[in-house]
Protein backbone atom coordinates (compact mmCIF):
# COMPACT_ATOMS: atom_id res chain seq x y z
CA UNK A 1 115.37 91.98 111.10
CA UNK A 2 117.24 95.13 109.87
CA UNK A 3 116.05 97.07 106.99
CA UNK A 4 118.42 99.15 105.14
CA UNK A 5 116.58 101.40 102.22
CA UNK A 6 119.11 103.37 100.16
CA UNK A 7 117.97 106.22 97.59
CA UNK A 8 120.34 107.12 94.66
CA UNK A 9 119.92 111.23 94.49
CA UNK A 10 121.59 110.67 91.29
CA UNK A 11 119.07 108.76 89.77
CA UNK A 12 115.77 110.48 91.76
CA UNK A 13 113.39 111.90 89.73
CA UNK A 14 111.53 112.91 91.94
CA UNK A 15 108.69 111.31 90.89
CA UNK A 16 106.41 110.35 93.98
CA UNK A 17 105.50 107.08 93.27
CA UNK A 18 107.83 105.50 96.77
CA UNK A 19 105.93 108.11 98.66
CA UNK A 20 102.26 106.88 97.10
CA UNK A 21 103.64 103.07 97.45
CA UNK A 22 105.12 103.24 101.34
CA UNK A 23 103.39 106.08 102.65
CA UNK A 24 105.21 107.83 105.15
CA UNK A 25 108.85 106.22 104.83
CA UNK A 26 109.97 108.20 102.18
CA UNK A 27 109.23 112.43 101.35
CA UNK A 28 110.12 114.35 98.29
CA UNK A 29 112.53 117.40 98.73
CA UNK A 30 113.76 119.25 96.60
CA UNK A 31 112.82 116.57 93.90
CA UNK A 32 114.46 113.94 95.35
CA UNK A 33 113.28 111.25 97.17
CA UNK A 34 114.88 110.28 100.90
CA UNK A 35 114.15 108.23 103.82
CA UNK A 36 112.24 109.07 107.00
CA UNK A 37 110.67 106.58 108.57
CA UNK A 38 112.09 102.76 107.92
CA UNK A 39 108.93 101.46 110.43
CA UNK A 40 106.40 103.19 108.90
CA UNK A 41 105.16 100.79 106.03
CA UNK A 42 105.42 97.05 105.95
CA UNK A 43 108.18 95.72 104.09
CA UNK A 44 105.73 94.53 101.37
CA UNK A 45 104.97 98.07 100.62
CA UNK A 46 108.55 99.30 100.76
CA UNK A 47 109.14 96.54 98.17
CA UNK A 48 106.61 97.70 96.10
CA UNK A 49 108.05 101.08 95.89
CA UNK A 50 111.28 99.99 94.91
CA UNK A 51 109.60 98.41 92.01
CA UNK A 52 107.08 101.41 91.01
CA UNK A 53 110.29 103.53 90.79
CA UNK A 54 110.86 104.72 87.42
CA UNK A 55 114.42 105.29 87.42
CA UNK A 56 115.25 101.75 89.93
CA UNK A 57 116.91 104.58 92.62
CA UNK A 58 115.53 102.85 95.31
CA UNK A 59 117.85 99.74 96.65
CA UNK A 60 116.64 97.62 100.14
CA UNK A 61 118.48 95.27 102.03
CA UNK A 62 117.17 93.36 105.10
CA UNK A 63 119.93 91.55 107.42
CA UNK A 64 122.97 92.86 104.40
CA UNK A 65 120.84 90.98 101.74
CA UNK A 66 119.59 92.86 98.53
CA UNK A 67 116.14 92.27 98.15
């Protein structure tokens, strides 16, 4: 299974709440969210970030399907 997590700079706010949600696969720099560590969280909680984000900046795909 291959995760692919994309983050839309454009639309970051910077807001937090992927870091809170799926601790440890995404940081906040320079008030925008990116990717560090796809293995970190289950894919449950990477889910849920993508939902919690306020702006929708955060996209997933596992095996080239959008989740």
């Amino acid at each position: 299974m291959t995760i692919e997590i994309d983050v839309s700079a454009a639309r970051c706010i910077g807001s937090k709440s992927c870091t809170h949600a799926a601790e440890g696969v995404f940081e906040v720099v320079n008030g925008t969210a990116r990717v560090v560590d796809v293995s970190a969280a289950p894919l449950e909680d990477i889910v849920a970030a993508s939902e919690v984000c306020p702006t929708g900046a955060i996209k997933i795909r596992r095996d080239g399907q959008q989740l």
